[in-house]
PDB file of N, CA and C in Angstrom:
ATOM      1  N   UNK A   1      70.692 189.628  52.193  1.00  0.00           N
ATOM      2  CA  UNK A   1      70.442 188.227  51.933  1.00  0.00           C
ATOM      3  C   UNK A   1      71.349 187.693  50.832  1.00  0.00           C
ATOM      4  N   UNK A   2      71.970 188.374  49.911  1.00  0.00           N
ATOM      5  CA  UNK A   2      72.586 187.509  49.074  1.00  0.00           C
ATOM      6  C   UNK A   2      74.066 187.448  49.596  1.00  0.00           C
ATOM      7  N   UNK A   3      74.551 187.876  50.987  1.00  0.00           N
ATOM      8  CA  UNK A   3      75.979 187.460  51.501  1.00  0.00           C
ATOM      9  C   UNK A   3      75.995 186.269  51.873  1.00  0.00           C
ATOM     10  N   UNK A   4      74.640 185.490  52.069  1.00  0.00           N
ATOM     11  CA  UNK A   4      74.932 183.754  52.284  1.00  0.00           C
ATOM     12  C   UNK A   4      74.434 183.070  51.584  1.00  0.00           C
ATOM     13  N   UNK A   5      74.225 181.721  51.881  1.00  0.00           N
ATOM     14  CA  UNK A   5      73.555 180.575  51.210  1.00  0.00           C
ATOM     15  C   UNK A   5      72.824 180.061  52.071  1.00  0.00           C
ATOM     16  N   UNK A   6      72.990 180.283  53.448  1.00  0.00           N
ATOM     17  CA  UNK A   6      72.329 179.705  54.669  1.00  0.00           C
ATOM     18  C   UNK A   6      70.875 180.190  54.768  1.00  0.00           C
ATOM     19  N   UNK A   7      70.030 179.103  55.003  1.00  0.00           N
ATOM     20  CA  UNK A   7      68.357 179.101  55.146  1.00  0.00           C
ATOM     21  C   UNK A   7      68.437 179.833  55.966  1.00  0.00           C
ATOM     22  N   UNK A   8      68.761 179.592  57.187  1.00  0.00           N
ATOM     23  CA  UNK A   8      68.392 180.208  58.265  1.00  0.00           C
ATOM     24  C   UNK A   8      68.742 181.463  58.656  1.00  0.00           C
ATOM     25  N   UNK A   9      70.042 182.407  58.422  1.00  0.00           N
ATOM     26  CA  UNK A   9      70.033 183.048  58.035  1.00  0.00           C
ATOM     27  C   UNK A   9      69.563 184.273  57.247  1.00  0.00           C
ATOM     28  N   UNK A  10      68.981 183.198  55.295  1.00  0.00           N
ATOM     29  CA  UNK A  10      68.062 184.047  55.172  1.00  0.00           C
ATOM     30  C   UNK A  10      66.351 183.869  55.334  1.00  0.00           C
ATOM     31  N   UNK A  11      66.554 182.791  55.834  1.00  0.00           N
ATOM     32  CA  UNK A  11      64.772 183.130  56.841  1.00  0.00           C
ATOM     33  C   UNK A  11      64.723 183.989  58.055  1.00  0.00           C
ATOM     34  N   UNK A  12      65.830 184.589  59.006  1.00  0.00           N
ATOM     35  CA  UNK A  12      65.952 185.316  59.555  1.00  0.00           C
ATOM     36  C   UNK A  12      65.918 186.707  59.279  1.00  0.00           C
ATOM     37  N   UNK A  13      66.236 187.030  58.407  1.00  0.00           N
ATOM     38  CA  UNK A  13      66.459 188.158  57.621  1.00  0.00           C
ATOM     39  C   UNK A  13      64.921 188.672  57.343  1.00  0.00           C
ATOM     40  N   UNK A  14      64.659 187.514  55.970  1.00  0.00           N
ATOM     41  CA  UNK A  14      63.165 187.521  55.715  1.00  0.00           C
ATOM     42  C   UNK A  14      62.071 187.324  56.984  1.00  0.00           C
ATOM     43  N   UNK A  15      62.187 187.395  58.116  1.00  0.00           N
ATOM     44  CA  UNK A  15      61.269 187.545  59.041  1.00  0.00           C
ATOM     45  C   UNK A  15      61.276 188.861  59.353  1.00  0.00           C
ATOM     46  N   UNK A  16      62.281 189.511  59.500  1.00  0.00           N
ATOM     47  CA  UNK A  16      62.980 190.813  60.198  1.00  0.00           C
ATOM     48  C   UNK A  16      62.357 191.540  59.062  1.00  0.00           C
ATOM     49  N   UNK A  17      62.209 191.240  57.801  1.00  0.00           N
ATOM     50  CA  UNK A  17      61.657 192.248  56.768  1.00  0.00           C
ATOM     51  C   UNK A  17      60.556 192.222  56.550  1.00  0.00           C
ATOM     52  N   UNK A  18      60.065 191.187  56.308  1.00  0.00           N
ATOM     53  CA  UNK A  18      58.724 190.965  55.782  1.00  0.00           C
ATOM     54  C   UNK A  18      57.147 190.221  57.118  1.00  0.00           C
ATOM     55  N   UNK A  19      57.683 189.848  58.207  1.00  0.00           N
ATOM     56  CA  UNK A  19      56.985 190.039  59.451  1.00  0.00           C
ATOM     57  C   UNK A  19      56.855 188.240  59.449  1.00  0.00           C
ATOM     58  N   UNK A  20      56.309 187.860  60.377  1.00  0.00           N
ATOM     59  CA  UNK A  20      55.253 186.464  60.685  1.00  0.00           C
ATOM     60  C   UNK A  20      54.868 185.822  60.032  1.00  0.00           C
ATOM     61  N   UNK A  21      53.664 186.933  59.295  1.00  0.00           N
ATOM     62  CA  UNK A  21      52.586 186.855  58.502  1.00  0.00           C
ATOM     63  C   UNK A  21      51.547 185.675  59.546  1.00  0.00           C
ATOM     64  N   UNK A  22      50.565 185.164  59.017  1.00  0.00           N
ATOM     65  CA  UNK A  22      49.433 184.777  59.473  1.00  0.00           C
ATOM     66  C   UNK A  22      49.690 183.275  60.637  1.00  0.00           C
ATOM     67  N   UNK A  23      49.716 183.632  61.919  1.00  0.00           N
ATOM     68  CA  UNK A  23      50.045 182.231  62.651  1.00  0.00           C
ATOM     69  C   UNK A  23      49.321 181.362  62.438  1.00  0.00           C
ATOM     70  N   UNK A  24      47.665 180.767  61.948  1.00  0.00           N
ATOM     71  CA  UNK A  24      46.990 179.943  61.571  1.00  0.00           C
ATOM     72  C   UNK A  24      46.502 180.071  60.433  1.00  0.00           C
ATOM     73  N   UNK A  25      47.341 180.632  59.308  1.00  0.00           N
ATOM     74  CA  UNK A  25      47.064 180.621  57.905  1.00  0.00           C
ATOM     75  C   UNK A  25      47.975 180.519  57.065  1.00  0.00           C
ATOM     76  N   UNK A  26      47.938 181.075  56.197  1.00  0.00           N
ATOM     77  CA  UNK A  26      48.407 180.685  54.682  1.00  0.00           C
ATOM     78  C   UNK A  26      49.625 181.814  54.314  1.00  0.00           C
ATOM     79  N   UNK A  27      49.134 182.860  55.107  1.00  0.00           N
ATOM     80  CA  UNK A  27      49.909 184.360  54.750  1.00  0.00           C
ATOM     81  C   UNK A  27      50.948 183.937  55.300  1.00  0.00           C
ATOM     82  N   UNK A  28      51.721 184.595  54.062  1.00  0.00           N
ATOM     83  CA  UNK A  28      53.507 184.147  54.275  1.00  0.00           C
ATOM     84  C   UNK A  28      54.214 185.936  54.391  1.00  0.00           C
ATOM     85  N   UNK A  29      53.274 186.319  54.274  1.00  0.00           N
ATOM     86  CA  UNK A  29      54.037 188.173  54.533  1.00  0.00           C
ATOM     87  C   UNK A  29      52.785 188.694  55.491  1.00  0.00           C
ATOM     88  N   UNK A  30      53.566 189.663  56.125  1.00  0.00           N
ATOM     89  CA  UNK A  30      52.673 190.605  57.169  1.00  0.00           C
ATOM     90  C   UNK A  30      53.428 190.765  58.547  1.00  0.00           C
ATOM     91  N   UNK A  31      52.460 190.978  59.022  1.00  0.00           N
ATOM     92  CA  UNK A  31      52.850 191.738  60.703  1.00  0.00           C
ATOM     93  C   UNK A  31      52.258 191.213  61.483  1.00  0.00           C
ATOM     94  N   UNK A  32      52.508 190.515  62.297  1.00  0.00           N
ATOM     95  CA  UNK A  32      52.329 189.748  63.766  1.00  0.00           C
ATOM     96  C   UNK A  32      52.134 190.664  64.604  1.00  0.00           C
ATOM     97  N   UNK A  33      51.244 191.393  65.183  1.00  0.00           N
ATOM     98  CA  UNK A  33      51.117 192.175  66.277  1.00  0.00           C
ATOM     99  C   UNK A  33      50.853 191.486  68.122  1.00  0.00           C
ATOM    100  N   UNK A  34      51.714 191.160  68.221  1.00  0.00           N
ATOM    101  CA  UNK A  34      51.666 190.425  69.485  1.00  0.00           C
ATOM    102  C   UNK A  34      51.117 191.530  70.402  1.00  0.00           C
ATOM    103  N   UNK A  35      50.672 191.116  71.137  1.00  0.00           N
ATOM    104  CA  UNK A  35      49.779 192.118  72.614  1.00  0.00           C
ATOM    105  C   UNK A  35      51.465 192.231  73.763  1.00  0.00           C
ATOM    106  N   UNK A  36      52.381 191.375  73.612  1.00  0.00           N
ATOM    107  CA  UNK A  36      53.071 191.347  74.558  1.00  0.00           C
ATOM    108  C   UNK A  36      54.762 191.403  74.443  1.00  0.00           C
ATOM    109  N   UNK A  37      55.296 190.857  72.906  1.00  0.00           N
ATOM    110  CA  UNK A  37      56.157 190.824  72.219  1.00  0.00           C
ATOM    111  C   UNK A  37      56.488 191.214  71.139  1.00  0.00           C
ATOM    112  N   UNK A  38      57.687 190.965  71.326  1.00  0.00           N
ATOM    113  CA  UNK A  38      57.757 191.730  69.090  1.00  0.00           C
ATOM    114  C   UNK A  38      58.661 190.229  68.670  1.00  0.00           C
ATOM    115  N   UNK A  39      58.049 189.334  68.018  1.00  0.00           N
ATOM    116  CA  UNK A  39      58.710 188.550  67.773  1.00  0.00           C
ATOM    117  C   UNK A  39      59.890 188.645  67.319  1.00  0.00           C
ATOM    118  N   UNK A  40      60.526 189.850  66.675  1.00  0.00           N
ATOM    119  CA  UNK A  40      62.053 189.631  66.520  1.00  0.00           C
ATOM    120  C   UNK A  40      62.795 189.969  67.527  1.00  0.00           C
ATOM    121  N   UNK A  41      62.155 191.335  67.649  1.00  0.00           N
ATOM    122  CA  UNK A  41      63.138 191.894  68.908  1.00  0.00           C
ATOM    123  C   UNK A  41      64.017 191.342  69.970  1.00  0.00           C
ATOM    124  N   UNK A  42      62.197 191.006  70.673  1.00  0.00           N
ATOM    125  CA  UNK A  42      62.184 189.942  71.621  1.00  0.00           C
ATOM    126  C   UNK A  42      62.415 188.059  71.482  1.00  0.00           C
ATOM    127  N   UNK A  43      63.257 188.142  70.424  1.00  0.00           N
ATOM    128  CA  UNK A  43      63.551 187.049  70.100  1.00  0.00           C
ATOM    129  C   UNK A  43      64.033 185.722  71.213  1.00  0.00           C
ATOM    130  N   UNK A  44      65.203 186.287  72.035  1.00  0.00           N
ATOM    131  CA  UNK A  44      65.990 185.635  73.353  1.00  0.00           C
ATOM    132  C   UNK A  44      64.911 185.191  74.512  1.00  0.00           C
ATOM    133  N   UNK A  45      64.608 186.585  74.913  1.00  0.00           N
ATOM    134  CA  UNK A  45      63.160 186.118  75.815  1.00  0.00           C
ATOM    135  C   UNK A  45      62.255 185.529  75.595  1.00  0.00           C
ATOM    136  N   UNK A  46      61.727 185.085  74.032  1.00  0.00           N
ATOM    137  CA  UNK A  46      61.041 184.457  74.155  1.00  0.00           C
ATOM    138  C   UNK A  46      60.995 183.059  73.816  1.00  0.00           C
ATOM    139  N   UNK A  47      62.192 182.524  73.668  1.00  0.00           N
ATOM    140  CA  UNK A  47      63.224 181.717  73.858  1.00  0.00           C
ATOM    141  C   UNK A  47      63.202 181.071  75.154  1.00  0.00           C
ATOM    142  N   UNK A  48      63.504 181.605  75.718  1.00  0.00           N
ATOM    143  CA  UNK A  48      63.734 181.646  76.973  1.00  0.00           C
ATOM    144  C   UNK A  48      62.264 181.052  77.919  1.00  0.00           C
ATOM    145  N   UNK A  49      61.556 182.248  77.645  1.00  0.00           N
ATOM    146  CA  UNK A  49      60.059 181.591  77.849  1.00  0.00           C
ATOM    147  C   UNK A  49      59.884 180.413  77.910  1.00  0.00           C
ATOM    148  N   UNK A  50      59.575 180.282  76.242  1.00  0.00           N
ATOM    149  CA  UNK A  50      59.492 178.876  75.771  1.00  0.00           C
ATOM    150  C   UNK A  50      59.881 177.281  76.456  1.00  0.00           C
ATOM    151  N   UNK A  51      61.340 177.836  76.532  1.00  0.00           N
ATOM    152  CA  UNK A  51      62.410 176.674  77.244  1.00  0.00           C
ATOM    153  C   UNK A  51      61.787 176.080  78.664  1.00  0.00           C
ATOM    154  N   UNK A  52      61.353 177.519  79.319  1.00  0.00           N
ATOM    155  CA  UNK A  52      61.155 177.616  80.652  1.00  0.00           C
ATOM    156  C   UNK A  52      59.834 176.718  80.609  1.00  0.00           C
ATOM    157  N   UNK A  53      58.835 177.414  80.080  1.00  0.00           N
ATOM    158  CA  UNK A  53      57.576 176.443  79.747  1.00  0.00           C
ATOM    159  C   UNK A  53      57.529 174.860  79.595  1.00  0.00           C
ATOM    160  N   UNK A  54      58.387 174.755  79.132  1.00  0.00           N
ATOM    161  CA  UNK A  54      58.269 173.072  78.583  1.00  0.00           C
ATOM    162  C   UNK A  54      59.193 172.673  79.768  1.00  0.00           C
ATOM    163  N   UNK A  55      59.872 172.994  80.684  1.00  0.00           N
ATOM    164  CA  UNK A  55      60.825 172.691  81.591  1.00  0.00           C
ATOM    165  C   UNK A  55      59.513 172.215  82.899  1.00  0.00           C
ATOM    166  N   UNK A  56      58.549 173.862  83.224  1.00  0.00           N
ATOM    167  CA  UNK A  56      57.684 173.442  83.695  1.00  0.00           C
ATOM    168  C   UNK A  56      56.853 172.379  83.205  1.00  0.00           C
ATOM    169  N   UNK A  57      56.246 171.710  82.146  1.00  0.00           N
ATOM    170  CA  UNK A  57      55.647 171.150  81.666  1.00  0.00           C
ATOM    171  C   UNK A  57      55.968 170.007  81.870  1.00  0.00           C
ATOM    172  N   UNK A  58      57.332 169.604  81.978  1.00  0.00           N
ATOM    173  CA  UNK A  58      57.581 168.125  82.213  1.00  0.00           C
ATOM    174  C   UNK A  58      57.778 168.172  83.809  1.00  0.00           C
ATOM    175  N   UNK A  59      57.960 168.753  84.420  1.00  0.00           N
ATOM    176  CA  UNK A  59      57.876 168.778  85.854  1.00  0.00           C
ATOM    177  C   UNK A  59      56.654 168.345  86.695  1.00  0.00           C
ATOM    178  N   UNK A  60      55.709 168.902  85.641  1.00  0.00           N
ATOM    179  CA  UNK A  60      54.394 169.078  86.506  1.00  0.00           C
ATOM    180  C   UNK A  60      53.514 169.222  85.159  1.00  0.00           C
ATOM    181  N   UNK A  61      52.947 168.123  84.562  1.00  0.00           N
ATOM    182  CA  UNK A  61      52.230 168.680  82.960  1.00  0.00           C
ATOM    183  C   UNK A  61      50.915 168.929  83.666  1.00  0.00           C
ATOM    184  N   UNK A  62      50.354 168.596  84.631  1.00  0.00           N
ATOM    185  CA  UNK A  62      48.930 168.825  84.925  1.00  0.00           C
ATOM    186  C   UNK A  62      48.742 170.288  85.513  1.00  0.00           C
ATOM    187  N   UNK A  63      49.940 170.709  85.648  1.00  0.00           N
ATOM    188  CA  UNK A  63      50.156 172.148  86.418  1.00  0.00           C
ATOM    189  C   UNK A  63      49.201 172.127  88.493  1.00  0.00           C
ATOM    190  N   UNK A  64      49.694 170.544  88.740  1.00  0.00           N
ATOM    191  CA  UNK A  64      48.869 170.498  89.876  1.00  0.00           C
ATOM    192  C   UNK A  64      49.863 171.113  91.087  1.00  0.00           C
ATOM    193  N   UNK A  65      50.734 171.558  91.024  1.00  0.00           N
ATOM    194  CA  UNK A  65      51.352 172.128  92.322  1.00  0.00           C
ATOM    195  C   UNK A  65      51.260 173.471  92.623  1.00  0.00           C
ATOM    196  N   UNK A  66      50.617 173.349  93.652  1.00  0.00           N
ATOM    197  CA  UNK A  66      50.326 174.592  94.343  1.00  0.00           C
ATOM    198  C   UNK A  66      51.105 175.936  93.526  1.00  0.00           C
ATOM    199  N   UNK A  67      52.202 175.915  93.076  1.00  0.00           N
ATOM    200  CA  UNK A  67      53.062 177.443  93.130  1.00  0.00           C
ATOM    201  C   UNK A  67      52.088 177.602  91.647  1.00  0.00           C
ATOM    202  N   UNK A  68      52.254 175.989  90.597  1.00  0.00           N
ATOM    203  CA  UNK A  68      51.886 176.882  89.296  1.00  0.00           C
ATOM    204  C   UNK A  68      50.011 176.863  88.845  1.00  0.00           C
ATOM    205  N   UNK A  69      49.049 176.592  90.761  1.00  0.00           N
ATOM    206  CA  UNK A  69      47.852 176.957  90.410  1.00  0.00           C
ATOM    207  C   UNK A  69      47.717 178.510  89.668  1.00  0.00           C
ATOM    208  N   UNK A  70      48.233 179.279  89.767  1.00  0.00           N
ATOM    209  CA  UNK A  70      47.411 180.913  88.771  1.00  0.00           C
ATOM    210  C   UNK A  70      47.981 180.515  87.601  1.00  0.00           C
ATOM    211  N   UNK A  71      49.339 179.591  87.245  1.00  0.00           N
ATOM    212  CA  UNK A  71      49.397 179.304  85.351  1.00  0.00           C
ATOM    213  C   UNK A  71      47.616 178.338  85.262  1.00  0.00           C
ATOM    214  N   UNK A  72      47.597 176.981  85.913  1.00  0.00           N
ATOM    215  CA  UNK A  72      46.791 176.430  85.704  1.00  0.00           C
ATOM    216  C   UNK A  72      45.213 177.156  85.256  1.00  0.00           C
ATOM    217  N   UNK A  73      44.987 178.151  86.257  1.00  0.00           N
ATOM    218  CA  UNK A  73      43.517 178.896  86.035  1.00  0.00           C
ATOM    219  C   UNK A  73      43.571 179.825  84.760  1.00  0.00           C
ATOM    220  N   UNK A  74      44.550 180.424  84.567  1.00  0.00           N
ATOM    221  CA  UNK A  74      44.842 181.295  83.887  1.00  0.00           C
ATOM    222  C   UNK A  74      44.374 180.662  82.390  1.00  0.00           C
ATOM    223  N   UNK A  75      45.207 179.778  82.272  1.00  0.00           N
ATOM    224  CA  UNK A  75      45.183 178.670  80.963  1.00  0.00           C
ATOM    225  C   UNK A  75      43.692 177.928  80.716  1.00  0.00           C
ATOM    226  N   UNK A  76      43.039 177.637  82.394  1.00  0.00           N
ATOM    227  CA  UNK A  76      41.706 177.261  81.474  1.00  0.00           C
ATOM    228  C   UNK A  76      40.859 178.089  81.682  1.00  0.00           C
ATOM    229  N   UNK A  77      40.983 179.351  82.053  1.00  0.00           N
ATOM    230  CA  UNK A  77      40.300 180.302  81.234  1.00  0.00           C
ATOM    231  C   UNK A  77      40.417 180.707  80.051  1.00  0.00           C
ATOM    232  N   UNK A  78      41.388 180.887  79.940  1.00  0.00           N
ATOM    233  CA  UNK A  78      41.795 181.127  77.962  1.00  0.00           C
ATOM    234  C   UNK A  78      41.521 179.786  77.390  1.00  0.00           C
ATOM    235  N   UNK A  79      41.531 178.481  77.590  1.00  0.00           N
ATOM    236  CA  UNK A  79      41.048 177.590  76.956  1.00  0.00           C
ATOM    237  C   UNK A  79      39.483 177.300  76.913  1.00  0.00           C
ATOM    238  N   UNK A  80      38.734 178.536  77.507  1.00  0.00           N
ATOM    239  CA  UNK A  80      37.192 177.644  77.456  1.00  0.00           C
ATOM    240  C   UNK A  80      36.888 178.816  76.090  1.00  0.00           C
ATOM    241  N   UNK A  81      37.575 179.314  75.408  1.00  0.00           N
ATOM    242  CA  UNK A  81      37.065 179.611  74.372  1.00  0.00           C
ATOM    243  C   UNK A  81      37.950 179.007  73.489  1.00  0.00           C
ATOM    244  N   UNK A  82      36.915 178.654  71.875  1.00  0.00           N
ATOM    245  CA  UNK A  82      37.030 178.020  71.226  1.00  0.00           C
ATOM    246  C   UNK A  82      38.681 178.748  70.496  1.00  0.00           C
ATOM    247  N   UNK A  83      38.403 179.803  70.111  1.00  0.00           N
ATOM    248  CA  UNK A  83      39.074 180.664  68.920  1.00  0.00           C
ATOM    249  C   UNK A  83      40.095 181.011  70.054  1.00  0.00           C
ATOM    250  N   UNK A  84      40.789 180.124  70.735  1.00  0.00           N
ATOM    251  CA  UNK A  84      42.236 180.923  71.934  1.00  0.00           C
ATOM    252  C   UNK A  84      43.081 181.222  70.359  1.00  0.00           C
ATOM    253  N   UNK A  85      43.335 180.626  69.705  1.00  0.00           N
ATOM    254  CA  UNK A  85      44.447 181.105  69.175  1.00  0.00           C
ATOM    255  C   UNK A  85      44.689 182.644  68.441  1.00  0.00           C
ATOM    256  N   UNK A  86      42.903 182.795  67.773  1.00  0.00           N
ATOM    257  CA  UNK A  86      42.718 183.907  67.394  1.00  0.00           C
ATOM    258  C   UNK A  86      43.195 185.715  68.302  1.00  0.00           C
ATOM    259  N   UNK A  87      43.564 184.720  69.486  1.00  0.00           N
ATOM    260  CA  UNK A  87      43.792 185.965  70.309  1.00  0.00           C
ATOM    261  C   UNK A  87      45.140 186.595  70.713  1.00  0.00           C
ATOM    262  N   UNK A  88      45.875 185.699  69.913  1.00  0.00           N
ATOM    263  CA  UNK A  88      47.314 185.752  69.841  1.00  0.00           C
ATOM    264  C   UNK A  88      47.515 186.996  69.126  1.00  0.00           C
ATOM    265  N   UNK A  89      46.998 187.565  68.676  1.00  0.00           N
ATOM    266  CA  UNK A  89      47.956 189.192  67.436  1.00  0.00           C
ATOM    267  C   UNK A  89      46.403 189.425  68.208  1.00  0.00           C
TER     268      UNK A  89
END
């Protein structure tokens, strides 16, 4: 970290070292244990994801076409509980 001056850079760095820390809190150090990713690793893919998601999203935000009914069910099953986010790590 001290070869630049660039934030991003060293917020990159400092993620890679010091983890996530808390997605709906305060904690600025720790470990993100994703069930499915490693947030650095998998940095591109989930990128990628992302992109893809919101691509679908403006296509179809109600998710009413037939191909993306199993995203649609999928999603309000995980949405009829309160704490979805808690289920992220």
């Amino acid at each position: 970290m001290v070869e630049t001056n660039d934030g991003f850079k060293i917020a990159e760095v400092d993620l890679k070292l010091r983890g996530p820390g808390n997605l709906m809190g305060t904690q600025q150090s720790g470990v993100l244990n994703l069930k499915i990713a490693d947030i650095v690793k998998d940095a591109t893919i989930l990128k990628t994801a992302r992109t893809m998601a919101m691509e679908l999203l403006e296509k179809d935000p109600d998710l009413s076409e037939p191909e993306n009914r199993f995203i649609r069910v999928a999603y309000q099953e995980l949405s009829k509980d309160s704490t979805l986010w808690v289920n992220i790590s």
